[in-house]
Protein backbone atom coordinates (compact mmCIF):
# COMPACT_ATOMS: atom_id res chain seq x y z
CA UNK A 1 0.00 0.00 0.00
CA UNK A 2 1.32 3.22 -0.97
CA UNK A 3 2.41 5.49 1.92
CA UNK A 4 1.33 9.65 2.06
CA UNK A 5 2.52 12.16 3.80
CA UNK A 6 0.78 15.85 3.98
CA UNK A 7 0.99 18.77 6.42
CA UNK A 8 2.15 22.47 6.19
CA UNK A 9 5.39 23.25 5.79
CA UNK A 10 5.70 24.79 9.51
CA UNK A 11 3.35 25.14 12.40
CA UNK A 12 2.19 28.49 12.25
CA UNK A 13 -1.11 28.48 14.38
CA UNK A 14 -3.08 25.59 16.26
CA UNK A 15 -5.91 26.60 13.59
CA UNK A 16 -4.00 26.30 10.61
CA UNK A 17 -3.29 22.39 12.13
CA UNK A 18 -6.28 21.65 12.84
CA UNK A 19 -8.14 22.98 9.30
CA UNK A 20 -5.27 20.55 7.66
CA UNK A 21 -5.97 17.65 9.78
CA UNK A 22 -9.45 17.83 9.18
CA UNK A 23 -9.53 17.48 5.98
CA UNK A 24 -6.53 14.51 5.87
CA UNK A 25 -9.26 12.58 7.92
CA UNK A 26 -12.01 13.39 5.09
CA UNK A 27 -9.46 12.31 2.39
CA UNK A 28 -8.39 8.81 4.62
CA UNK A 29 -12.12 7.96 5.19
CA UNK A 30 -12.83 8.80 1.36
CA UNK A 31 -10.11 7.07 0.26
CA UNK A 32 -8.94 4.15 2.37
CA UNK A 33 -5.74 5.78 2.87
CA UNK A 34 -3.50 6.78 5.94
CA UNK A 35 -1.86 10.14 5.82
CA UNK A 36 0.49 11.11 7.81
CA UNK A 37 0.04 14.37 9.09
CA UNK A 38 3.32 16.70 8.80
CA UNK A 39 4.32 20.12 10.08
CA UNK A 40 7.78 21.53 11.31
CA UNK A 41 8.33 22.82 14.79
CA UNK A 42 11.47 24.80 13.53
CA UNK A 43 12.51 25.50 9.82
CA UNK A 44 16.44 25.66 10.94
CA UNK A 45 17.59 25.99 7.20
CA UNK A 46 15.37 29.17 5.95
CA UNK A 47 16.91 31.14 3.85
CA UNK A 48 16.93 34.79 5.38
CA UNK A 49 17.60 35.38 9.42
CA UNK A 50 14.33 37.32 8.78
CA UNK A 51 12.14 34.40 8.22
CA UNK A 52 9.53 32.81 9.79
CA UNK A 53 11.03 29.87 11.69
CA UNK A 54 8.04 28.21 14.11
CA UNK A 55 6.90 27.82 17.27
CA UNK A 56 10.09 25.88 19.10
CA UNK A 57 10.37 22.63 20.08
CA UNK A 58 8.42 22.35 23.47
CA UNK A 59 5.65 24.43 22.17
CA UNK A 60 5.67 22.33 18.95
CA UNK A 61 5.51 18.77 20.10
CA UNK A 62 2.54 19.83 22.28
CA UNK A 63 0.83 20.99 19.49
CA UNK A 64 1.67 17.99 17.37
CA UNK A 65 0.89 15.76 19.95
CA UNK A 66 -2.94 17.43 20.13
CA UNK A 67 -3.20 16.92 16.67
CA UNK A 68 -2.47 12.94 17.25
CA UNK A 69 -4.94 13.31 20.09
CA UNK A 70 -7.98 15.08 18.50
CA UNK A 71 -7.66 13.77 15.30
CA UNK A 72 -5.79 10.31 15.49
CA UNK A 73 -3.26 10.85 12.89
CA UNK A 74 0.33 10.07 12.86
CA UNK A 75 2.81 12.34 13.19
CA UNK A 76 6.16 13.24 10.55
CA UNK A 77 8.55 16.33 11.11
CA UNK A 78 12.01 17.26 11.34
CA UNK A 79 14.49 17.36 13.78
CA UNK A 80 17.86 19.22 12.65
CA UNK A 81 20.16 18.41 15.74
CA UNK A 82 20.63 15.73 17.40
CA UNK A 83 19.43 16.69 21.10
CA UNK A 84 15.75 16.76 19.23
CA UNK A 85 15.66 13.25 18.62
CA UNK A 86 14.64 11.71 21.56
CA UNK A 87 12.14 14.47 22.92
CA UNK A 88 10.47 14.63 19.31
CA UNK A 89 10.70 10.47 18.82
CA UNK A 90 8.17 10.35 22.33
CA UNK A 91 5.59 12.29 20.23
CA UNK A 92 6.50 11.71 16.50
CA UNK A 93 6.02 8.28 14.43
CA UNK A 94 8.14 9.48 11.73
CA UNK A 95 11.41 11.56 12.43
CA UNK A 96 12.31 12.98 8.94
CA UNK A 97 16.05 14.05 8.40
CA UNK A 98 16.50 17.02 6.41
CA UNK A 99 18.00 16.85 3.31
CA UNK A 100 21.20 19.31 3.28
CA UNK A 101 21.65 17.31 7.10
CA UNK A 102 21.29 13.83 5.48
CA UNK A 103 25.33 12.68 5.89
CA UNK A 104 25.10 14.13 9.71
CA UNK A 105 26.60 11.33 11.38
CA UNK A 106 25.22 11.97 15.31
CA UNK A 107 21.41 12.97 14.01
CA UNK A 108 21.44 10.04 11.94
CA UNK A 109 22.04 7.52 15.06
CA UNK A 110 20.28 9.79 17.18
CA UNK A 111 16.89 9.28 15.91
CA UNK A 112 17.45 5.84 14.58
CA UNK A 113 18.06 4.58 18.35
CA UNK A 114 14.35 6.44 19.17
CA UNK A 115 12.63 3.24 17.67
CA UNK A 116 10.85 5.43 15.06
CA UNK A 117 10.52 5.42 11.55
CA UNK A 118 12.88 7.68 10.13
CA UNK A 119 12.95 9.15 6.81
CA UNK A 120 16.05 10.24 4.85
CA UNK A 121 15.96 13.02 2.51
CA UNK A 122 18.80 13.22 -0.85
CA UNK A 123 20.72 15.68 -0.53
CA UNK A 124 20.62 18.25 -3.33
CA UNK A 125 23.88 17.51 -4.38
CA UNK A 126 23.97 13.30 -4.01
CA UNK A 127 22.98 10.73 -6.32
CA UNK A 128 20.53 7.90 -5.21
CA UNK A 129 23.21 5.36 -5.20
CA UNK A 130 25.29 7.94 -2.17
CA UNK A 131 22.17 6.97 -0.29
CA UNK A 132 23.09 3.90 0.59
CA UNK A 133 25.90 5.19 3.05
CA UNK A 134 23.04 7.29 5.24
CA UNK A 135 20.65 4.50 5.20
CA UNK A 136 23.34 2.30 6.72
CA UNK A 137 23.99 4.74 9.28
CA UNK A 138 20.75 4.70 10.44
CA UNK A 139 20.14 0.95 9.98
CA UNK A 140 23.18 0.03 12.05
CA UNK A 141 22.27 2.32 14.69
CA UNK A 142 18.88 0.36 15.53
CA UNK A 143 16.14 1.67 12.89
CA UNK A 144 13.98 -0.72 12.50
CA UNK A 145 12.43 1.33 9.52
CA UNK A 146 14.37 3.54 6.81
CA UNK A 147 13.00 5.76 4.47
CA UNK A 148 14.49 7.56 1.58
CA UNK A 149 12.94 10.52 -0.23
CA UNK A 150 13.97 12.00 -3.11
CA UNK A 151 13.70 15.77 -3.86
CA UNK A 152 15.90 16.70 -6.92
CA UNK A 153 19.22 17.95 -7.70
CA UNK A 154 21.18 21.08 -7.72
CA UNK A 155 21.01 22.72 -11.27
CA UNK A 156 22.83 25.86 -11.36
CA UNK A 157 21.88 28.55 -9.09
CA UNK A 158 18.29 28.65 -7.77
CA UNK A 159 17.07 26.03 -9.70
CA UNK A 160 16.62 22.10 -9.32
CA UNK A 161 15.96 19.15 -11.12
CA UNK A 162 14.48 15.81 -10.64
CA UNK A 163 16.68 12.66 -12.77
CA UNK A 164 14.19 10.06 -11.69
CA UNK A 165 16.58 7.52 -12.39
CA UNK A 166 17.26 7.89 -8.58
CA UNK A 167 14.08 6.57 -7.49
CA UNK A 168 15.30 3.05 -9.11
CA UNK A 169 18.61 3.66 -7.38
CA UNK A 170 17.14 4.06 -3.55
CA UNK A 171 14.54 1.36 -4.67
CA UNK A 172 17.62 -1.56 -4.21
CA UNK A 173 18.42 0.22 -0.83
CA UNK A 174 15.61 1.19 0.65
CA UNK A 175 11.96 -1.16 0.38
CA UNK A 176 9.76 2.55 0.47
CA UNK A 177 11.38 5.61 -1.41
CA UNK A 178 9.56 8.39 -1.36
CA UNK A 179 8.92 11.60 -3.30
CA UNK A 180 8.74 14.50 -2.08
CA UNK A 181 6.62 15.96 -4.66
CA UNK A 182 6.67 19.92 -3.42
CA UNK A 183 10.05 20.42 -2.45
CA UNK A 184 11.12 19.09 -6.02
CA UNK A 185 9.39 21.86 -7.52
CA UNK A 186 11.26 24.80 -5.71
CA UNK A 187 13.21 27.68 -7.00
CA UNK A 188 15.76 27.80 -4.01
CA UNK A 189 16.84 30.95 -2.37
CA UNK A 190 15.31 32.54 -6.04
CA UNK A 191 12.45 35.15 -4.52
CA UNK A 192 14.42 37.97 -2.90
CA UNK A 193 15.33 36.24 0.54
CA UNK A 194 12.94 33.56 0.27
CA UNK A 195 12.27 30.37 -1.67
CA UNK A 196 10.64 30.50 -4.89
CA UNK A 197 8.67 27.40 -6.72
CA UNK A 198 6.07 26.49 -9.48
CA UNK A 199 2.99 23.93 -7.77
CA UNK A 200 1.74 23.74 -10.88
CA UNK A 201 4.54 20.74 -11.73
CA UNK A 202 3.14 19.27 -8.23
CA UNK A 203 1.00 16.60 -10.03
CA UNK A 204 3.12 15.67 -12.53
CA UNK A 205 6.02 15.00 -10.31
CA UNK A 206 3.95 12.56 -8.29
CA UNK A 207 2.64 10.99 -11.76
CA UNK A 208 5.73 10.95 -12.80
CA UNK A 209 7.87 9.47 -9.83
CA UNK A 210 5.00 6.56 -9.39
CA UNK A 211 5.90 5.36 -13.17
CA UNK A 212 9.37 5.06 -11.41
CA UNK A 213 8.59 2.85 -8.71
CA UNK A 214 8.15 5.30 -5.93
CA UNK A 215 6.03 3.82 -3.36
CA UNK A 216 5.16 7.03 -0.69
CA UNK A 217 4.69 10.64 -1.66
CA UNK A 218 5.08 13.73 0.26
CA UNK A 219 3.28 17.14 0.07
CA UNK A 220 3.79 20.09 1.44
CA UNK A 221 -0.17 21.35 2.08
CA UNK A 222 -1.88 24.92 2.71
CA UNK A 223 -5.38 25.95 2.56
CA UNK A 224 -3.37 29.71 1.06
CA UNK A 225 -0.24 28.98 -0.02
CA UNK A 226 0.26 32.29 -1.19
CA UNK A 227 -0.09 33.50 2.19
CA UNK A 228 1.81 30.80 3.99
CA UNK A 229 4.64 31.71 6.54
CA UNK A 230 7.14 29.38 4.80
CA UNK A 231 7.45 27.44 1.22
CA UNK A 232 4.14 28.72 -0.03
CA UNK A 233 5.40 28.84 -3.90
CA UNK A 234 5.85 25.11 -3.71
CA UNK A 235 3.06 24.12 -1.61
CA UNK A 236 0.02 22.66 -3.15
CA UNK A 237 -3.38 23.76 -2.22
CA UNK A 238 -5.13 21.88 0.27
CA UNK A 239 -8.17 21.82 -1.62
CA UNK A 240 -6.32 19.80 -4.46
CA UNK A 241 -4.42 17.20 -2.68
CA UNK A 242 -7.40 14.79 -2.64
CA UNK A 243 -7.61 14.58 -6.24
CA UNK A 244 -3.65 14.41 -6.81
CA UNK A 245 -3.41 11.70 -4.22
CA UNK A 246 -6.63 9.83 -6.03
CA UNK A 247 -4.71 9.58 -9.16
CA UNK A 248 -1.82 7.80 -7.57
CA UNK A 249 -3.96 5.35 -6.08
């Protein structure tokens, strides 16, 4: 069964999490799927000191652990050092490991000994294959469950692309590659201080990485994108994920 995972790109209000939870629940019962719900407690790697980071760790887990209460969903988000892993691995069910921090030796083993899933994002500048190396890291240091997500390649400045061919790669390392389906359609550090994107490639880069193989897909999700605190560019609308994830399905 094909794994999702949808959220904002950082907690900005206990509203905003709760309108996007709501409707992940409409989508699972519609569906038959499970979505994982994700939001980040800090965005560590924005691109201006100016920028909208979140609400902190403490403050953050409790938040994401309300959503898991109210709503029953699982939990995904990031942790950037390695002190975070074991506070964030009592309330999270996936730890996800950012991709410019992916060959970070002491995060890796941190949240792999938390017995949660965690998911390893490509680095913008490695190839599938290099994948293998971070996946062992984390495999060797207890994870019972390893994830790899691809989310495209440096391509000159500001710009990335996706060579799918990677998918296949992580495929022989990893059982459940994912793509991250927003963050491949970003225009990094290419809106005056902020990251720039095009959504409207969202759907095709899911299409596309499911005639690849992938088997989980990640999107970034906001009811205004446009108005969004952090990644809004690249963020689909909330109102469409239901029909992207439908065609994958």
């Amino acid at each position: 069964m094909k794994k999702f995972v949808a959220g904002p790109c950082v907690i900005e209000s206990a509203e905003l999490l709760d309108k996007v939870a709501e409707k992940l629940v409409a989508i699972n019962e519609r569906l038959g799927v499970n979505i994982i719900f994700k939001a980040s407690f800090d965005k560590a790697n924005r691109t201006s000191l100016s920028s909208y980071r979140g609400v902190g760790l403490d403050k953050g887990l409790q938040m994401l652990s309300d959503v898991k209460q109210k709503w029953g969903l699982s939990l995904c988000t990031d942790i950037h050092e390695a002190w975070q892993a074991a506070p964030a691995g009592e309330v999270i069910d996936v730890l996800q490991i950012p991709a410019f921090l992916c060959r970070q030796t002491d995060l890796l083993v941190a949240a792999a000994t938390t017995g949660r899933v965690v998911n390893i994002k490509k680095a913008q500048f490695l190839s599938g294959e290099d994948m293998k190396y971070p996946y062992e890291k984390a495999i060797k240091s207890g994870a019972k469950e390893v994830w790899l997500t691809e989310r495209g390649n440096i391509y000159g400045y500001n710009n990335l692309v996706v060579d799918f061919r990677n998918i296949a790669d992580m495929l022989k390392i990893s059982p459940t590659v994912m793509m991250d389906c927003t963050h491949s359609v970003q225009r990094p550090g290419a809106a005056g201080g902020k990251t720039g994107g095009n959504r409207e490639f969202v759907p095709a880069m899911a299409q596309a990485a499911k005639a690849f193989g992938a088997n989980a897909f990640f999107f970034e999700v906001h009811p205004d994108p446009d108005n969004a605190l952090s990644d809004g560019p690249n963020m689909l609308r909330l109102d469409d994920l239901e029909s992207v994830i439908e065609g994958l399905i």
